[in-house]
N, C-alpha and C. Protein backbone atom coordinates (compact mmCIF):
# COMPACT_ATOMS: atom_id res chain seq x y z
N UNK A 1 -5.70 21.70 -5.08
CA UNK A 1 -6.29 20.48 -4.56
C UNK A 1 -7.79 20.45 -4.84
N UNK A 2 -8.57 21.85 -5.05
CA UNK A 2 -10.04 21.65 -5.22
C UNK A 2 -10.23 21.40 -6.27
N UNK A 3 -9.39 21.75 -7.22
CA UNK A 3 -9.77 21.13 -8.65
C UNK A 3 -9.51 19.69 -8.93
N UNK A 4 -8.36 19.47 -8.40
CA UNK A 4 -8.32 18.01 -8.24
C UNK A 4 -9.12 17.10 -8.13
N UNK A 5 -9.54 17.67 -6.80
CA UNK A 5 -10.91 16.90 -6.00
C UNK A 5 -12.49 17.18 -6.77
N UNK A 6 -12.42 18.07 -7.69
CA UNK A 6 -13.86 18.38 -8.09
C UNK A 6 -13.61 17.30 -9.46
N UNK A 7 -12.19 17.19 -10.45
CA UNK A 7 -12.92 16.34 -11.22
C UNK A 7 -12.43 15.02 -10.95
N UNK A 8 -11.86 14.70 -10.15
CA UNK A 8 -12.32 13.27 -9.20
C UNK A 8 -13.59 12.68 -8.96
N UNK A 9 -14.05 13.55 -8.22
CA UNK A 9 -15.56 13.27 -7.95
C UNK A 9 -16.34 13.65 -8.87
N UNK A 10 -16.22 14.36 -10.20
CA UNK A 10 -17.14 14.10 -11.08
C UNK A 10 -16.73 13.22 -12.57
N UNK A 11 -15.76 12.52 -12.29
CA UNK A 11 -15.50 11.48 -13.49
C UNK A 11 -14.69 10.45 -12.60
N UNK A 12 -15.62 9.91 -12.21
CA UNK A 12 -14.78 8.94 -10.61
C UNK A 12 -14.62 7.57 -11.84
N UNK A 13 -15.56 7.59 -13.15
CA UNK A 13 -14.60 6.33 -13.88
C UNK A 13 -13.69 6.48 -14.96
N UNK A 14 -13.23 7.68 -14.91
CA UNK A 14 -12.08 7.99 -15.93
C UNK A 14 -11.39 9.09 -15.63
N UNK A 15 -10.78 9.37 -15.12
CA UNK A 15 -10.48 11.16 -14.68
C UNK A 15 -9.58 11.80 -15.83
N UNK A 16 -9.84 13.02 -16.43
CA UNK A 16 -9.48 13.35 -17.25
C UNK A 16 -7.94 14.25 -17.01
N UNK A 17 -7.00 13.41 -16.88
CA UNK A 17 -6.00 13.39 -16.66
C UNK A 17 -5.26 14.64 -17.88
N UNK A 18 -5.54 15.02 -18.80
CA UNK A 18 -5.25 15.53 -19.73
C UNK A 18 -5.71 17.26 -19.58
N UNK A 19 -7.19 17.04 -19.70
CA UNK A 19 -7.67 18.32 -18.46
C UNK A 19 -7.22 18.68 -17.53
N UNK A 20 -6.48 18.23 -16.40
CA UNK A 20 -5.98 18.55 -15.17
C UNK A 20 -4.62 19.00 -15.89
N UNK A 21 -4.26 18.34 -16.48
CA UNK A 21 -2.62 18.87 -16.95
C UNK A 21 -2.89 20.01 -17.75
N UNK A 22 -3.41 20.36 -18.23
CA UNK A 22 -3.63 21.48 -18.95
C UNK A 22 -3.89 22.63 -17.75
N UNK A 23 -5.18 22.47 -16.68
CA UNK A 23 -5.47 23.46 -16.01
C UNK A 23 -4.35 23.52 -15.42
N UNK A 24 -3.24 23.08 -14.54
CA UNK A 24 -2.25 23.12 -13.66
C UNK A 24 -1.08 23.81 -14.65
N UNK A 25 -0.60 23.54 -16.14
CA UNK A 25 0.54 24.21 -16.47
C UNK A 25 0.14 25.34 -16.84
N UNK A 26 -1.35 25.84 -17.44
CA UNK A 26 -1.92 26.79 -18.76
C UNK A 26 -1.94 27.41 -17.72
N UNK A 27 -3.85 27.48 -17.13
CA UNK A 27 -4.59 28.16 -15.85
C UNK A 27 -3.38 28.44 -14.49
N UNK A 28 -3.06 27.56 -13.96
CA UNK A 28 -2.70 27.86 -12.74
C UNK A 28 -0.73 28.46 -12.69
N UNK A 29 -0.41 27.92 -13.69
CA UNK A 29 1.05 28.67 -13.65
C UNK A 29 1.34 29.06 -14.87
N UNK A 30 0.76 29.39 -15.86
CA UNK A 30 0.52 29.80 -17.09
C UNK A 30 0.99 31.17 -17.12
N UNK A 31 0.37 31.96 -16.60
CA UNK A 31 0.54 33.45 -16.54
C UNK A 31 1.69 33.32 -15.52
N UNK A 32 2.46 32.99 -14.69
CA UNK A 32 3.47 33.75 -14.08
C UNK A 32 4.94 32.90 -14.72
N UNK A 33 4.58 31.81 -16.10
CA UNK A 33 5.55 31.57 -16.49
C UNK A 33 5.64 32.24 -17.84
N UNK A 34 6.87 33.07 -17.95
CA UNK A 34 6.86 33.93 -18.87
C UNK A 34 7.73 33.17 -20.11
N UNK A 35 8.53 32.14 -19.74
CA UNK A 35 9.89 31.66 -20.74
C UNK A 35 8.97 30.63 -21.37
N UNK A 36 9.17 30.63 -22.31
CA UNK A 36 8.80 29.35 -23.26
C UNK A 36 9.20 28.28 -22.82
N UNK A 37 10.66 28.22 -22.49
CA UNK A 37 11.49 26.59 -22.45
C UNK A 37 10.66 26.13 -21.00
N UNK A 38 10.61 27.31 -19.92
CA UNK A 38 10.29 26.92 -18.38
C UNK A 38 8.71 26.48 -18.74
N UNK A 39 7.74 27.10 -19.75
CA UNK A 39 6.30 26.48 -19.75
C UNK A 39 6.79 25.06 -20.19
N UNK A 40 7.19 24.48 -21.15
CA UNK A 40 7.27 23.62 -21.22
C UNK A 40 8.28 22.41 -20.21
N UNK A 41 8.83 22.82 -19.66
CA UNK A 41 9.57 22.04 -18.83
C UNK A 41 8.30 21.94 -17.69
N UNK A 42 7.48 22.58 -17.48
CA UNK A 42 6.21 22.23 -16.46
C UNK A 42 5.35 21.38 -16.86
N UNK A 43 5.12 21.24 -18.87
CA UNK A 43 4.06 20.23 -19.09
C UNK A 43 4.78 18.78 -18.98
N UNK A 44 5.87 18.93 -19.40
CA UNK A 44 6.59 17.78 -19.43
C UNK A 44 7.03 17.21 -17.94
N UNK A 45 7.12 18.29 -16.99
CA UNK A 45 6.90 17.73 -15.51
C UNK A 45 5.90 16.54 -15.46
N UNK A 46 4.74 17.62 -15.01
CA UNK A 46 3.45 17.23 -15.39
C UNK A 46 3.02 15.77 -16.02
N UNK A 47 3.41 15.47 -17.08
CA UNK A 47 3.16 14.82 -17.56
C UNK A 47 3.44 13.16 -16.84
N UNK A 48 4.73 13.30 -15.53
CA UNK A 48 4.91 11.99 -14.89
C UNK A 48 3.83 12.28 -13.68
N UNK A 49 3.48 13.32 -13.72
CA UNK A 49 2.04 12.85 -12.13
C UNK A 49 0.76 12.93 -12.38
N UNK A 50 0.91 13.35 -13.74
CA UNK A 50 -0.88 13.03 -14.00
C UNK A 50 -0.78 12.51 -15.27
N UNK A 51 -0.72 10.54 -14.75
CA UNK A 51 -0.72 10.11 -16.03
C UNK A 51 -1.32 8.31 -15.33
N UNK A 52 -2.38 8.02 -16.14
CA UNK A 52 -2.44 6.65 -15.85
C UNK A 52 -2.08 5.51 -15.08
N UNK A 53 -0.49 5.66 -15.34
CA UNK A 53 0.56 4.50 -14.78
C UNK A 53 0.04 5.02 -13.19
N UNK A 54 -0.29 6.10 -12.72
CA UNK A 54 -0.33 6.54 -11.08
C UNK A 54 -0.88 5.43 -10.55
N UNK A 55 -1.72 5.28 -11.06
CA UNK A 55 -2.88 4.46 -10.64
C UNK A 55 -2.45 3.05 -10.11
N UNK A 56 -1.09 2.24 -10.66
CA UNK A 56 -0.62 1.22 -10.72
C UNK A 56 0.55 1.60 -9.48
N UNK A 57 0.62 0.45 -8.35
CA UNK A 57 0.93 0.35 -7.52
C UNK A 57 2.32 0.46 -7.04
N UNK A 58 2.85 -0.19 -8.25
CA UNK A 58 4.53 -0.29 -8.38
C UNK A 58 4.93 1.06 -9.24
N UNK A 59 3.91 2.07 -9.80
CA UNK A 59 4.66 3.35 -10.01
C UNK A 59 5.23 4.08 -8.92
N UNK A 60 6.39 4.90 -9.74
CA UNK A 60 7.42 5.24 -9.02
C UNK A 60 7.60 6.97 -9.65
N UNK A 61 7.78 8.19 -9.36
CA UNK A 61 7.68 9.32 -9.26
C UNK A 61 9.25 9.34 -9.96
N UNK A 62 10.41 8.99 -9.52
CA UNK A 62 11.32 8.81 -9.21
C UNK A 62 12.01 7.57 -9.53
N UNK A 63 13.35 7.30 -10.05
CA UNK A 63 13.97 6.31 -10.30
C UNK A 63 14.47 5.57 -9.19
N UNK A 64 14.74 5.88 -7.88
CA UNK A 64 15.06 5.68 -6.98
C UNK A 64 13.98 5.12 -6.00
N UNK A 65 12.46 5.26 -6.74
CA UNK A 65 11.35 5.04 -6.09
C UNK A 65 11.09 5.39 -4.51
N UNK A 66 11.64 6.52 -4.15
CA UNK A 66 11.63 7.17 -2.60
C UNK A 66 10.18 7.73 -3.28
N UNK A 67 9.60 8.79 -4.29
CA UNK A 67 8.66 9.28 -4.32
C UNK A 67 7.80 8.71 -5.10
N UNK A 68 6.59 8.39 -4.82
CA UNK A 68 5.20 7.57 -5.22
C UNK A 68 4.48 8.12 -4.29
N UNK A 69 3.48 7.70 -5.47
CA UNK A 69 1.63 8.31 -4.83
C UNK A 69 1.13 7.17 -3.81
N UNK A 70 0.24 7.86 -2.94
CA UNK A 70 0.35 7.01 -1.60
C UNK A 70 -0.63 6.19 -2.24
N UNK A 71 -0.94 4.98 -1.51
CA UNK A 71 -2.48 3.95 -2.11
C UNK A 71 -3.85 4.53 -1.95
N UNK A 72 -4.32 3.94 -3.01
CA UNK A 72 -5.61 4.34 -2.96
C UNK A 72 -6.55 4.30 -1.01
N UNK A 73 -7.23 5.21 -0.71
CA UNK A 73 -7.93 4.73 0.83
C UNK A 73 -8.12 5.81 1.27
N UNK A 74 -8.47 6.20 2.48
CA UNK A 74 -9.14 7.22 3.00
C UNK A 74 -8.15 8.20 3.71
């Protein structure tokens, strides 16, 4: 979450969504994923929660749309 929050608040008009996906599959579960197929089944996770569309209101996590990112606010 602190990394999250650090480049949030320092690219509050573009967040580098691409960077974060990298630190979260490489940096943060990188080393305790040893299988090839399982690293990549994490970027390709990845790739539906840190991606642009979040940002848009009617995205949906999920086909069933039970999981979505809460609205923007405090």
């Amino acid at each position: 979450m602190r990394q999250l929050k650090i480049y949030i608040d320092q690219y509050p008009d573009k967040v580098p969504l691409e960077a974060l996906r990298y630190l979260t599959a490489e940096c943060n579960y990188g080393g305790r994923v040893t299988d090839g197929n399982d690293r990549t089944l994490i970027e390709t996770l990845l790739k539906d929660y840190y991606t642009d569309r979040i940002f848009s209101e009617d995205y949906k996590f999920s086909p069933s749309g039970i999981y979505f990112a809460p609205p923007h606010g405090e």
